[in-house]
N, C-alpha and C. Protein backbone atom coordinates (compact mmCIF):
# COMPACT_ATOMS: atom_id res chain seq x y z
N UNK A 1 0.84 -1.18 0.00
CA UNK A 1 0.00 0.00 0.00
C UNK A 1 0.88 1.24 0.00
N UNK A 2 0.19 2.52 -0.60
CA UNK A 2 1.09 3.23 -0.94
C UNK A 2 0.86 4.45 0.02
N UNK A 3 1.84 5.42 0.28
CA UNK A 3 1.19 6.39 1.60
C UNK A 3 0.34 7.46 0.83
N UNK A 4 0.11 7.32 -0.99
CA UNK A 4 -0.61 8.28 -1.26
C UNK A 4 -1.81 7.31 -1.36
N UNK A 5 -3.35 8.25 -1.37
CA UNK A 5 -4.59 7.21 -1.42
C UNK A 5 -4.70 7.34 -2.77
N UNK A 6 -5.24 6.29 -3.30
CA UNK A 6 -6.08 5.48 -4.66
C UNK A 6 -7.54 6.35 -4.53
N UNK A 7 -8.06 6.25 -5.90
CA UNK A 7 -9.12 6.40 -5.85
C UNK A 7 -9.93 5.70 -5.39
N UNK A 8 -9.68 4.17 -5.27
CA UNK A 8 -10.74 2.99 -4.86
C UNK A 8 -10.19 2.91 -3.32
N UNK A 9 -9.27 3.55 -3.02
CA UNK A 9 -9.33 3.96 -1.56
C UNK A 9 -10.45 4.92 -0.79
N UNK A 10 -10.35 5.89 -1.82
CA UNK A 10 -11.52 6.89 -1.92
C UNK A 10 -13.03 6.78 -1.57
N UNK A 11 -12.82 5.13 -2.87
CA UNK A 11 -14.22 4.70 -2.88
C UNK A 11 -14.31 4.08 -1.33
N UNK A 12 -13.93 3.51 -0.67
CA UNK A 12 -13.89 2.48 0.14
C UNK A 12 -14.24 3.24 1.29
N UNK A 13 -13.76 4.55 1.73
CA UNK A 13 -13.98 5.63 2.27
C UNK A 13 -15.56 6.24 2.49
N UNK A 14 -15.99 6.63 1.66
CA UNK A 14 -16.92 7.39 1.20
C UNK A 14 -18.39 6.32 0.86
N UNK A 15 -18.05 5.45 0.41
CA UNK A 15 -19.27 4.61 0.28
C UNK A 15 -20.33 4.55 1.40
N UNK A 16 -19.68 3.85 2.67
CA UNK A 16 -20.67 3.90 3.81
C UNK A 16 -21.25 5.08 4.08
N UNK A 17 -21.01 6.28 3.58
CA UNK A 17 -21.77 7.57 3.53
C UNK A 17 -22.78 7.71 3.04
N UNK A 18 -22.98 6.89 1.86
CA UNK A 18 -23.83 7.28 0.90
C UNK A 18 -24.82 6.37 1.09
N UNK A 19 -26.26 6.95 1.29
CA UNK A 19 -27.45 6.22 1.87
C UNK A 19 -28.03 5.73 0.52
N UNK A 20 -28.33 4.74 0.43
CA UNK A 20 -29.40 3.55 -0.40
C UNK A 20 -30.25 3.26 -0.10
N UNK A 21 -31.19 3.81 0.17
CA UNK A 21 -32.60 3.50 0.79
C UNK A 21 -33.24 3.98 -0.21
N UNK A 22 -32.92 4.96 -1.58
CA UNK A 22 -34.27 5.43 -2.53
C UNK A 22 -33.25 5.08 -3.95
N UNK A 23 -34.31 4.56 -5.19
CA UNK A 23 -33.56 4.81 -6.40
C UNK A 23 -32.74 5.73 -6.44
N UNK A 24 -32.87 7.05 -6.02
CA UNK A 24 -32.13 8.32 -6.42
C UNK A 24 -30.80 8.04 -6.19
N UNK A 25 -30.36 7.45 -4.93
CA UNK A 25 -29.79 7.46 -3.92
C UNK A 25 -28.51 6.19 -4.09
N UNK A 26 -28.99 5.13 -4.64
CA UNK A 26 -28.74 4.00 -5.26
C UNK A 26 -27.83 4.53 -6.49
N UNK A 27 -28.78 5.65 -7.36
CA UNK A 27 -27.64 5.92 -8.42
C UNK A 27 -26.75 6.37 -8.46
N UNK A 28 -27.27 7.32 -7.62
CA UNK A 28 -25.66 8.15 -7.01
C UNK A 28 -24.76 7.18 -6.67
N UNK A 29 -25.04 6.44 -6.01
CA UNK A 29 -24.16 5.49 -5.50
C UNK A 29 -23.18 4.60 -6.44
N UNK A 30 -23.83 4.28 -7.38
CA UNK A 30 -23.28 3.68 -8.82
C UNK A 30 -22.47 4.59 -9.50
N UNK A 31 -22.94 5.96 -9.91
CA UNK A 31 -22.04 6.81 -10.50
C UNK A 31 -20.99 6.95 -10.35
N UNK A 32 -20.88 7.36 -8.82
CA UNK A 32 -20.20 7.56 -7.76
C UNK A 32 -18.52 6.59 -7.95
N UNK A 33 -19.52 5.34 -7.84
CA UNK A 33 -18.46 4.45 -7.92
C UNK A 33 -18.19 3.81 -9.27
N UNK A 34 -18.55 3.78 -10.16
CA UNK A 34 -18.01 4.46 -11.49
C UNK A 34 -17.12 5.23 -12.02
N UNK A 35 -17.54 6.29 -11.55
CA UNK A 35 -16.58 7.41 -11.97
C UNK A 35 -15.26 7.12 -11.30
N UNK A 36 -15.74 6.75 -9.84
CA UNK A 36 -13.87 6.31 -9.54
C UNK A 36 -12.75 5.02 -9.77
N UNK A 37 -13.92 3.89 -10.20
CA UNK A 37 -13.24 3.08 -11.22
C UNK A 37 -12.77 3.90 -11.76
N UNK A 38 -13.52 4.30 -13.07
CA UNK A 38 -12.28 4.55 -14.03
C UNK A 38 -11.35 5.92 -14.15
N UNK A 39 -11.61 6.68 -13.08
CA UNK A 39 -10.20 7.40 -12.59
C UNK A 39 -9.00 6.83 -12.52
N UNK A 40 -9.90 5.69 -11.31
CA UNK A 40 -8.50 4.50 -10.79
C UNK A 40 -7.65 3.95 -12.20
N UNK A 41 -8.50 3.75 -13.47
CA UNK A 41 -8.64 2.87 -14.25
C UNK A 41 -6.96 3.96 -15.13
N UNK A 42 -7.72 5.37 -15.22
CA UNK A 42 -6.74 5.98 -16.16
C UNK A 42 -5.90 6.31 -14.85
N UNK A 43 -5.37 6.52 -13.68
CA UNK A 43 -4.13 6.63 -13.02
C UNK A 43 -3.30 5.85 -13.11
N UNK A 44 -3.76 4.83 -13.49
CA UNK A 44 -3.00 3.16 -13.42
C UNK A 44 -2.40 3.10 -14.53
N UNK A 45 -3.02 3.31 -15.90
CA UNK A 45 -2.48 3.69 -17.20
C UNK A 45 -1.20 4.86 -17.42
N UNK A 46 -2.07 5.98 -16.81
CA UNK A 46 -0.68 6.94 -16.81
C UNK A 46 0.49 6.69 -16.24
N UNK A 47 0.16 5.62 -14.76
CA UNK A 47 1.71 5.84 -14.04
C UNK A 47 2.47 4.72 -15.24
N UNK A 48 1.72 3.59 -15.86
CA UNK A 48 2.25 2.43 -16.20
C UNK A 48 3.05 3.29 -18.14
N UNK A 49 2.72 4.32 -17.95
CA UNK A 49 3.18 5.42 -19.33
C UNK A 49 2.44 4.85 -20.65
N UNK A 50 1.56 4.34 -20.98
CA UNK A 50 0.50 4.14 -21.36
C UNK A 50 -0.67 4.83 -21.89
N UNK A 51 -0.48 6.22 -21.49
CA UNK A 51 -1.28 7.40 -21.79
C UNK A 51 -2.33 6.79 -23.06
N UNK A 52 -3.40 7.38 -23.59
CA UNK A 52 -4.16 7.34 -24.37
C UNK A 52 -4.64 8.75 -24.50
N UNK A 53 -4.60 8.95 -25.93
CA UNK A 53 -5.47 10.19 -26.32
C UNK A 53 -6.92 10.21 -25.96
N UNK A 54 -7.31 11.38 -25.52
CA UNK A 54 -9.06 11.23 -25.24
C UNK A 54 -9.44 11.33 -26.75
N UNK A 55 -8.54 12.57 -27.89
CA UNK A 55 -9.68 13.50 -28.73
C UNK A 55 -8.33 13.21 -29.64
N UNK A 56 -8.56 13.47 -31.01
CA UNK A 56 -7.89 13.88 -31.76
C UNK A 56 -8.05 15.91 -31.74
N UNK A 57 -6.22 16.26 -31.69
CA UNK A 57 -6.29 17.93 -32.30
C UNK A 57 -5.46 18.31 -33.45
């Protein structure tokens, strides 16, 4: 483990926060943890130098 946090550290953090008791609430919850997959997903890429273009300019 590293002394800087991960995003899925993040997630791991923050989840038990987030109440699931209504659809609304549920999605958030999915997004949520979504979006920090694939943060995690492109940090992992960049450190590994791997980069990917988002766009062509």
């Amino acid at each position: 483990m590293s002394d800087k946090p991960t995003y899925m550290d993040c997630w791991h953090f923050i989840a038990p926060l987030i109440p699931v008791n209504t659809d609304y609430t549920m999605d958030i919850y999915i997004m949520v943890f979504n979006a920090l997959k694939e943060a995690e997903k492109k940090r992992i890429a960049e450190k590994k130098g791997g980069r990917k273009a988002t766009h062509d300019t």
